[in-house]
N, C-alpha and C. Protein backbone atom coordinates (compact mmCIF):
# COMPACT_ATOMS: atom_id res chain seq x y z
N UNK A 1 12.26 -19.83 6.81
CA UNK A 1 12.54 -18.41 6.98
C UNK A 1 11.54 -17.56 6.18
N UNK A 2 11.43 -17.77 4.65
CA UNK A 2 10.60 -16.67 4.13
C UNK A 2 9.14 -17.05 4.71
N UNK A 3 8.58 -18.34 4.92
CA UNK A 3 7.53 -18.51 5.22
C UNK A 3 6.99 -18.17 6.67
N UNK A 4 8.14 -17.38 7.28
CA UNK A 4 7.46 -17.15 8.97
C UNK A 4 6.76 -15.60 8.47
N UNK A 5 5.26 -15.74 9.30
CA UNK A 5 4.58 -14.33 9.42
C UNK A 5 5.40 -13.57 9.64
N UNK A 6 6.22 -13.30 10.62
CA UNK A 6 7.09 -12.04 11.25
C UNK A 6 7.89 -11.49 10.11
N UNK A 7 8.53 -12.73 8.58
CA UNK A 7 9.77 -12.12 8.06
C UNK A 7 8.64 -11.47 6.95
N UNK A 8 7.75 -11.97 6.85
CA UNK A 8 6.86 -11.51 5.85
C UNK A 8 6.24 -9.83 6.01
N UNK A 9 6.03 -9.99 7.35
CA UNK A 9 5.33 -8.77 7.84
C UNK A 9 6.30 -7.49 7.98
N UNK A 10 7.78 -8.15 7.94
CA UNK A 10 8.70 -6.58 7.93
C UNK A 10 9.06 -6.53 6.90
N UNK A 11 9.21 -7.40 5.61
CA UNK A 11 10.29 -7.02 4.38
C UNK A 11 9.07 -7.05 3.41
N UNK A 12 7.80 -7.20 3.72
CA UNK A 12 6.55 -7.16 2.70
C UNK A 12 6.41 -5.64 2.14
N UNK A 13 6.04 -5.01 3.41
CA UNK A 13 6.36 -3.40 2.97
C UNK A 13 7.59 -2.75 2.68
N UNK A 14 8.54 -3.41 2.43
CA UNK A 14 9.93 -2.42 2.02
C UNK A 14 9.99 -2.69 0.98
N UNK A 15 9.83 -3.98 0.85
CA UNK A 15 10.21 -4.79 -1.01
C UNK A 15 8.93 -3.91 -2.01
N UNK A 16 7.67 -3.87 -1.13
CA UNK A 16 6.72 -2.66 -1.98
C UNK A 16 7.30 -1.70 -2.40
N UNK A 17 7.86 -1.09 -1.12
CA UNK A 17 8.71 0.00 -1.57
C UNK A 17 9.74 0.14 -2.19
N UNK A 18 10.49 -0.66 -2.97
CA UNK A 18 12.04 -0.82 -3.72
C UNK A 18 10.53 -1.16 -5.17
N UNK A 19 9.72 -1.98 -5.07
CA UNK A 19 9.03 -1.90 -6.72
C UNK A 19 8.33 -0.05 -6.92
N UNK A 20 8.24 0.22 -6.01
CA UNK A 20 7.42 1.29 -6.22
C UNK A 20 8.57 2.53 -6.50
N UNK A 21 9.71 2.81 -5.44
CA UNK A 21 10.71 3.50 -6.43
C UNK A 21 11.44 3.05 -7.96
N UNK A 22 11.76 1.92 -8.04
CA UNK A 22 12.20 1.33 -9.25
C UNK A 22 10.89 1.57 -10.18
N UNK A 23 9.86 1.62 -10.14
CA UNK A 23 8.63 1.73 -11.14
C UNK A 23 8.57 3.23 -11.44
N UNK A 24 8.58 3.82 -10.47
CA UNK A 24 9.00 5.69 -10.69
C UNK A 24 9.83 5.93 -11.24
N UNK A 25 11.26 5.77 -10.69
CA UNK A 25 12.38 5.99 -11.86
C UNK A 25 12.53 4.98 -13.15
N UNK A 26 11.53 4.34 -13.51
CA UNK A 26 11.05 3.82 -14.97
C UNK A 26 10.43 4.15 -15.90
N UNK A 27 9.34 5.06 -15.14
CA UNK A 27 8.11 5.79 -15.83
C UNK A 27 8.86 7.17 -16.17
N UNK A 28 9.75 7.77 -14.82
CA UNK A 28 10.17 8.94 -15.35
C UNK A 28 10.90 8.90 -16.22
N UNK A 29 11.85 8.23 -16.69
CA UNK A 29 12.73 8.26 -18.26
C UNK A 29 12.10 8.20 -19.74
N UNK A 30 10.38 7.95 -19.41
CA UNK A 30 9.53 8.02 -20.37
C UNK A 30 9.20 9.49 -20.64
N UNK A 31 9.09 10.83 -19.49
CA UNK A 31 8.82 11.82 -19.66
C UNK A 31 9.62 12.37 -19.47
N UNK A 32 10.87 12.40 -19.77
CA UNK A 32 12.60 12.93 -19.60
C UNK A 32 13.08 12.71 -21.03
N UNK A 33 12.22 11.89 -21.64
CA UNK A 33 12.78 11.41 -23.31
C UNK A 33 12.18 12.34 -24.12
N UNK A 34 10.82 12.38 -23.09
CA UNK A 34 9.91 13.29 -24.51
C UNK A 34 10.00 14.72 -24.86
N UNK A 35 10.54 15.25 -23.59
CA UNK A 35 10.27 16.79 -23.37
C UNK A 35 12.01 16.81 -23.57
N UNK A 36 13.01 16.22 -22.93
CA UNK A 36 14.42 16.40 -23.33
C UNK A 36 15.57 15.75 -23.94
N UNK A 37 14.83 14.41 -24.00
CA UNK A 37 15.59 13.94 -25.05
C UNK A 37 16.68 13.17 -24.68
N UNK A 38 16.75 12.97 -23.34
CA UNK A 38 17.57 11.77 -22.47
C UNK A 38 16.73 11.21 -21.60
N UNK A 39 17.13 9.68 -21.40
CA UNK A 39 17.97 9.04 -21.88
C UNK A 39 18.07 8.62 -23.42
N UNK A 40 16.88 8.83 -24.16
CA UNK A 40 16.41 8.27 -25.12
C UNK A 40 16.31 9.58 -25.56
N UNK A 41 16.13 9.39 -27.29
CA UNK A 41 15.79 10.13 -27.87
C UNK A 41 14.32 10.88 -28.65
N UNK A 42 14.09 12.30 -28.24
CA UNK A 42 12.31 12.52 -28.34
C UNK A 42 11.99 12.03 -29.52
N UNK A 43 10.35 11.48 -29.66
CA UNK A 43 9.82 11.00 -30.78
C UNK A 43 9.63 11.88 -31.85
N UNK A 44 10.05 12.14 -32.90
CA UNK A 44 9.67 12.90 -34.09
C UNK A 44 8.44 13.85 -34.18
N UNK A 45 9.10 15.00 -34.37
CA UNK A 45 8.43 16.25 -34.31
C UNK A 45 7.33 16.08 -33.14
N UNK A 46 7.80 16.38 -31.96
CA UNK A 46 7.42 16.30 -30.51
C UNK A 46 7.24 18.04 -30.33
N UNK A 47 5.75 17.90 -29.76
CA UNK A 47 5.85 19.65 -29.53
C UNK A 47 5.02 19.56 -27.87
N UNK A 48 5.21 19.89 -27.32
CA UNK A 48 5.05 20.32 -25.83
C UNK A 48 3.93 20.55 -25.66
N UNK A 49 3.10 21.32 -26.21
CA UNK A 49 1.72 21.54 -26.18
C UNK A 49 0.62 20.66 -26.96
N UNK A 50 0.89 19.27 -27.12
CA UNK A 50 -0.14 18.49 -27.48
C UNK A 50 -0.06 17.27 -26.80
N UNK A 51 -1.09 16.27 -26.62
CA UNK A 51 -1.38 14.79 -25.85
C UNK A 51 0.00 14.66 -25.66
N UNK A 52 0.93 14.24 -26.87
CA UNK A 52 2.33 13.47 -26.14
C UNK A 52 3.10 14.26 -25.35
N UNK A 53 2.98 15.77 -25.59
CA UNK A 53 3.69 16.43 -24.25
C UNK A 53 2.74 16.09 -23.20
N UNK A 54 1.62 16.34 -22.94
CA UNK A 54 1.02 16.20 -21.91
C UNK A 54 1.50 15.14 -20.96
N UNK A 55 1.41 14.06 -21.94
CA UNK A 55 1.83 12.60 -21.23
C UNK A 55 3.27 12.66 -20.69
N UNK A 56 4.09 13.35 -21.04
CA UNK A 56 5.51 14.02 -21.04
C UNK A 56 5.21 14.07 -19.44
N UNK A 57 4.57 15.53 -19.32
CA UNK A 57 4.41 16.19 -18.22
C UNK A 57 4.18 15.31 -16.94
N UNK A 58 2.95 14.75 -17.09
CA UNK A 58 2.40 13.94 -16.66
C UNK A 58 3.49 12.50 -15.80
N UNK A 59 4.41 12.16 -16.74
CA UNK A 59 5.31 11.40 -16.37
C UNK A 59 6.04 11.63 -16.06
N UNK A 60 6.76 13.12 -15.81
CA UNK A 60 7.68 13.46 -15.24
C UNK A 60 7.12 13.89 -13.97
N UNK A 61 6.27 14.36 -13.45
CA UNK A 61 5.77 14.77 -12.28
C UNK A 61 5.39 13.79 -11.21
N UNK A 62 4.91 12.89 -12.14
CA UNK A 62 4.32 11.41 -11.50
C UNK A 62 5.15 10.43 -11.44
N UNK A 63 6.23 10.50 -11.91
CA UNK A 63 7.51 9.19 -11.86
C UNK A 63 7.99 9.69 -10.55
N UNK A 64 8.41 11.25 -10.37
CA UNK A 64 9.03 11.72 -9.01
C UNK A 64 8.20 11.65 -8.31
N UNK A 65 6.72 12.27 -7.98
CA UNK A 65 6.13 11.58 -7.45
C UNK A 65 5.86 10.24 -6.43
N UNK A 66 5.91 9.36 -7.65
CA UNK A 66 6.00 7.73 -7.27
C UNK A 66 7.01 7.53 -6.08
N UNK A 67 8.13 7.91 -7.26
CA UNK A 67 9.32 7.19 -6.58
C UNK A 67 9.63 7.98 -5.22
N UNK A 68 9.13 9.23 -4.70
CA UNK A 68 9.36 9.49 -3.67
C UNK A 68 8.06 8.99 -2.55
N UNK A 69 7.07 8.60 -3.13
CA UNK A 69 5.93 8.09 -2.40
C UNK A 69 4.99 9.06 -1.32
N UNK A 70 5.51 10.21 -2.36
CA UNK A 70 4.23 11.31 -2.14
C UNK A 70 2.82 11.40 -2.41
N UNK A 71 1.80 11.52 -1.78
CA UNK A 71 0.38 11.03 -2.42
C UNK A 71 0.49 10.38 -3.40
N UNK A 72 0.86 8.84 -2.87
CA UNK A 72 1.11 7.50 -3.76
C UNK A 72 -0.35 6.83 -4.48
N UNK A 73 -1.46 6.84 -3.31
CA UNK A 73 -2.17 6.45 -4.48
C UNK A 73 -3.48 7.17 -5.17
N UNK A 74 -2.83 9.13 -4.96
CA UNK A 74 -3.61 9.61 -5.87
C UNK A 74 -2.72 9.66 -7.32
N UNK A 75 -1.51 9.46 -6.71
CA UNK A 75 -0.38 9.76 -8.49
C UNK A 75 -0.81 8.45 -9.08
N UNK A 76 -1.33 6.81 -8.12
CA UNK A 76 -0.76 6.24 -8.71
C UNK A 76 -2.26 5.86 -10.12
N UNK A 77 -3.08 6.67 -8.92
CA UNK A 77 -4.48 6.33 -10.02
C UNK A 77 -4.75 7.15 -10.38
N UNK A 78 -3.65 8.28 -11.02
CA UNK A 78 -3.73 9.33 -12.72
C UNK A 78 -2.76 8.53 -13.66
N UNK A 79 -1.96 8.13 -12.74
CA UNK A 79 -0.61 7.29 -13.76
C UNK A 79 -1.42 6.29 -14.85
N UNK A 80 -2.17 5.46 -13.60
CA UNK A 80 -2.42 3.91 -14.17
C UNK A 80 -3.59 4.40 -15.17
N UNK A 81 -4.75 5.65 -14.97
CA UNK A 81 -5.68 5.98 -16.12
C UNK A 81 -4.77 6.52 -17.37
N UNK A 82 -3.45 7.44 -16.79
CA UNK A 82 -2.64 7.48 -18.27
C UNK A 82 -2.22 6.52 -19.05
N UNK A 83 -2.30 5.63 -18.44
CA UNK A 83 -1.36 4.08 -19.62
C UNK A 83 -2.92 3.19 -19.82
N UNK A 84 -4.16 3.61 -19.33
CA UNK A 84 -5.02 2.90 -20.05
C UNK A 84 -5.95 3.71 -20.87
N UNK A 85 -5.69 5.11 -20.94
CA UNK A 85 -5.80 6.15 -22.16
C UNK A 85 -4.66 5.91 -23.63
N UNK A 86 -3.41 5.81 -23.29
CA UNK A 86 -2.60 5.48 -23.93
C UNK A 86 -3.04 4.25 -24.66
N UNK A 87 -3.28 3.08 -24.31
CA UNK A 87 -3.55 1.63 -24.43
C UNK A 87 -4.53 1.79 -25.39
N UNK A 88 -6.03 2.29 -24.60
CA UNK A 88 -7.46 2.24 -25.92
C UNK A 88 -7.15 3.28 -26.67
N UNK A 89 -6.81 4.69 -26.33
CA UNK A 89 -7.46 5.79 -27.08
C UNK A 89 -5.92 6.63 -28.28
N UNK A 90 -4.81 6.59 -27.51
CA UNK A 90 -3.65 7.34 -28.04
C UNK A 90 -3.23 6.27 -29.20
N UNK A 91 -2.81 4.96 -28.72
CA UNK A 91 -1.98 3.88 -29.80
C UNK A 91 -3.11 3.34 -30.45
N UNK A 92 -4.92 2.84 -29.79
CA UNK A 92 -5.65 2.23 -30.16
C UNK A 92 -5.37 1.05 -30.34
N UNK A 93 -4.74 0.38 -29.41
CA UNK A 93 -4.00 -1.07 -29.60
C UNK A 93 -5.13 -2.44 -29.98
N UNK A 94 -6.21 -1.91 -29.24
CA UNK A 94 -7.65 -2.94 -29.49
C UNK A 94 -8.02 -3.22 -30.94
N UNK A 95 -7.51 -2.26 -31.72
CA UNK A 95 -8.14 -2.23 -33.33
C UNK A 95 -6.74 -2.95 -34.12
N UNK A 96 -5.52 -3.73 -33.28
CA UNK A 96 -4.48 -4.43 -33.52
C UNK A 96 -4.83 -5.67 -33.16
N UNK A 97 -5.44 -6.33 -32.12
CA UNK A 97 -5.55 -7.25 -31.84
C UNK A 97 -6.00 -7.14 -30.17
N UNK A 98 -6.42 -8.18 -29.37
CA UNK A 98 -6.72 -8.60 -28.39
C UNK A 98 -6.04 -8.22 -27.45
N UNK A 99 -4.98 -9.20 -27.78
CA UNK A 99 -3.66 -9.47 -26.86
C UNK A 99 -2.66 -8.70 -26.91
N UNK A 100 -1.59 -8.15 -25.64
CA UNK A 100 -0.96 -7.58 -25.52
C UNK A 100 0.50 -7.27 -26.48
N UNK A 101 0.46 -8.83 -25.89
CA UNK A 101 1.75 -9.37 -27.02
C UNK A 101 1.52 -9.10 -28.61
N UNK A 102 0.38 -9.29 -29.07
CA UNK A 102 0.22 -9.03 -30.65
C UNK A 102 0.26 -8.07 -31.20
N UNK A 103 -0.54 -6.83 -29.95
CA UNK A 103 -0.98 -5.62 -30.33
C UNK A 103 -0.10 -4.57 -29.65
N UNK A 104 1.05 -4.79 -29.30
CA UNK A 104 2.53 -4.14 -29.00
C UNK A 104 1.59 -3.55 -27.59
N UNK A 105 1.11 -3.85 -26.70
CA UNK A 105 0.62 -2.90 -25.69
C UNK A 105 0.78 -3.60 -24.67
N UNK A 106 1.97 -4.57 -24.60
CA UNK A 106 2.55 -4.78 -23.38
C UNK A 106 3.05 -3.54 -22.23
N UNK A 107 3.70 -2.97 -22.48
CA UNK A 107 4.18 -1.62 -21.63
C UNK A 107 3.11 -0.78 -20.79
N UNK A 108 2.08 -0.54 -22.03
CA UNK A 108 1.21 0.03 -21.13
C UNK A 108 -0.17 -0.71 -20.27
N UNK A 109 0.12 -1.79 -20.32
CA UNK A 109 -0.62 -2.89 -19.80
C UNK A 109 -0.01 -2.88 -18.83
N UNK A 110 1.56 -3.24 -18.16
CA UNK A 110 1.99 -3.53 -16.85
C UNK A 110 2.17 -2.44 -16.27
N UNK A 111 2.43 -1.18 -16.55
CA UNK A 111 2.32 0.15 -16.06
C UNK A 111 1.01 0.32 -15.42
N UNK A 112 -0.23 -0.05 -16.21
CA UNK A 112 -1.45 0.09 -15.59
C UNK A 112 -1.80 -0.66 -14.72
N UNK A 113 -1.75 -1.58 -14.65
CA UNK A 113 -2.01 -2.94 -13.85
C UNK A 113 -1.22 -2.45 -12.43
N UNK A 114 -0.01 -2.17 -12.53
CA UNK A 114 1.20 -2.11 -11.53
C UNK A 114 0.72 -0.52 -10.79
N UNK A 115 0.32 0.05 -11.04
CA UNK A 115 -0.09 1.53 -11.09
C UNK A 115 -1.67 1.29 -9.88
N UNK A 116 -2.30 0.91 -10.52
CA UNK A 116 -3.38 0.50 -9.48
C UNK A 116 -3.23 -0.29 -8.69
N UNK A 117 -2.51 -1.31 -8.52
CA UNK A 117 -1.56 -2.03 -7.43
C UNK A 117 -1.68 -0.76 -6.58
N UNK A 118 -0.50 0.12 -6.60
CA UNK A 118 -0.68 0.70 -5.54
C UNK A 118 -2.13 1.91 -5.22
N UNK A 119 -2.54 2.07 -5.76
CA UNK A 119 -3.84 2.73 -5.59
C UNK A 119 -4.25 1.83 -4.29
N UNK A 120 -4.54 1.05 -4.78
CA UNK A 120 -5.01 -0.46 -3.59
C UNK A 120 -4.34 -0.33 -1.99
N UNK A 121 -2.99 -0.34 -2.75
CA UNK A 121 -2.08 -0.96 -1.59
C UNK A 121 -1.11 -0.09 -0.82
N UNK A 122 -0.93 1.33 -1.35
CA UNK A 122 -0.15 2.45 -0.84
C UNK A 122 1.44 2.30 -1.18
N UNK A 123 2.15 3.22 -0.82
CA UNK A 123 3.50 3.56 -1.24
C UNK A 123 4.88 2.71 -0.14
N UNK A 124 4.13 1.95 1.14
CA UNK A 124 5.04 0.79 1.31
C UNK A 124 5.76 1.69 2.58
N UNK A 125 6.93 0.79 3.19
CA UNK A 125 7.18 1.62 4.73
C UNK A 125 8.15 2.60 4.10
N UNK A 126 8.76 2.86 2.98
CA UNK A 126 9.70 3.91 2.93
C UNK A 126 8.83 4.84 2.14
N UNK A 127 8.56 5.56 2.07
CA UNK A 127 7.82 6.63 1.45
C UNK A 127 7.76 8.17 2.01
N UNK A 128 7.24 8.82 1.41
CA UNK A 128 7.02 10.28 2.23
C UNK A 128 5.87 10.14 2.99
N UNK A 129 4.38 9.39 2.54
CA UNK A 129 3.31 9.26 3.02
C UNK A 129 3.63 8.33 4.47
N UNK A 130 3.87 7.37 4.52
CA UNK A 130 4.49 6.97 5.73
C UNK A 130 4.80 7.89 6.97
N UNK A 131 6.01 9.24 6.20
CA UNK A 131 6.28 9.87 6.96
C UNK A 131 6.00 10.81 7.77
N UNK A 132 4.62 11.19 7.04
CA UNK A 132 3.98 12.07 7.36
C UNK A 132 2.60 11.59 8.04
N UNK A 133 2.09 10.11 7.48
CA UNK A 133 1.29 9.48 8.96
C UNK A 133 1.94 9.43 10.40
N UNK A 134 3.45 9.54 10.49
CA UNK A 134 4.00 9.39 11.76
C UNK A 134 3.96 10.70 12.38
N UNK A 135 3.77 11.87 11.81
CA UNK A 135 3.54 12.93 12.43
C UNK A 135 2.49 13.63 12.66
């Protein structure tokens, strides 16, 4: 069953699409924490008008975005350059170590990685972009 072309070729693009909303409403609770303070609580003395608001912004616009699969892979390749700005330049994780695992920059490693995924590969058969190639 999973190995016939046909089951592959209809549930390939939906299952894209269930990672690609689930990855949106993941990213957005990152810029819902910073600017308001749920689900999580904002990082210490957080002010709106500098890099970590930005990134705020940025993630709140681009998580809804995502997850609705509106110009999927222009959000998704500002997203994936935000978590590899974050990675070298904001945490400087490289001047920790190599590796992800050592140098705490797991998070923004699979965000980026997963982020250009769809740059590549688009927002999948449920999306807005979809919907609007059909018209």
């Amino acid at each position: 069953m999973f190995d016939s072309a046909a089951f592959r070729d209809v549930w390939a693009p939906r299952l894209l699409s269930v990672v690609r909303i689930f990855l949106g409403l993941l990213y957005l609770q990152h810029g819902l924490s910073k600017h308001f303070g749920w689900p999580a609580a904002s990082p210490p003395n957080f002010q709106a008008w500098s890099m970590l608001g930005l990134a705020g912004g940025i993630e709140i616009i681009g998580g809804i975005l995502l997850a609705a699969g509106f110009y999927t892979r222009w959000v998704a390749l500002i997203l994936s350059g935000e978590m590899a700005v974050a990675f070298f330049i904001y945490a400087n994780r490289m001047a920790r170590g190599f590796f992800p695992l050592a140098n705490g920059g797991q998070t923004e490693a699979i965000y980026s990685f997963f982020f250009f995924m769809f740059v590549l590969v688009g927002g999948g058969a449920w999306s807005v972009d979809r919907l609007m190639k059909r018209s």
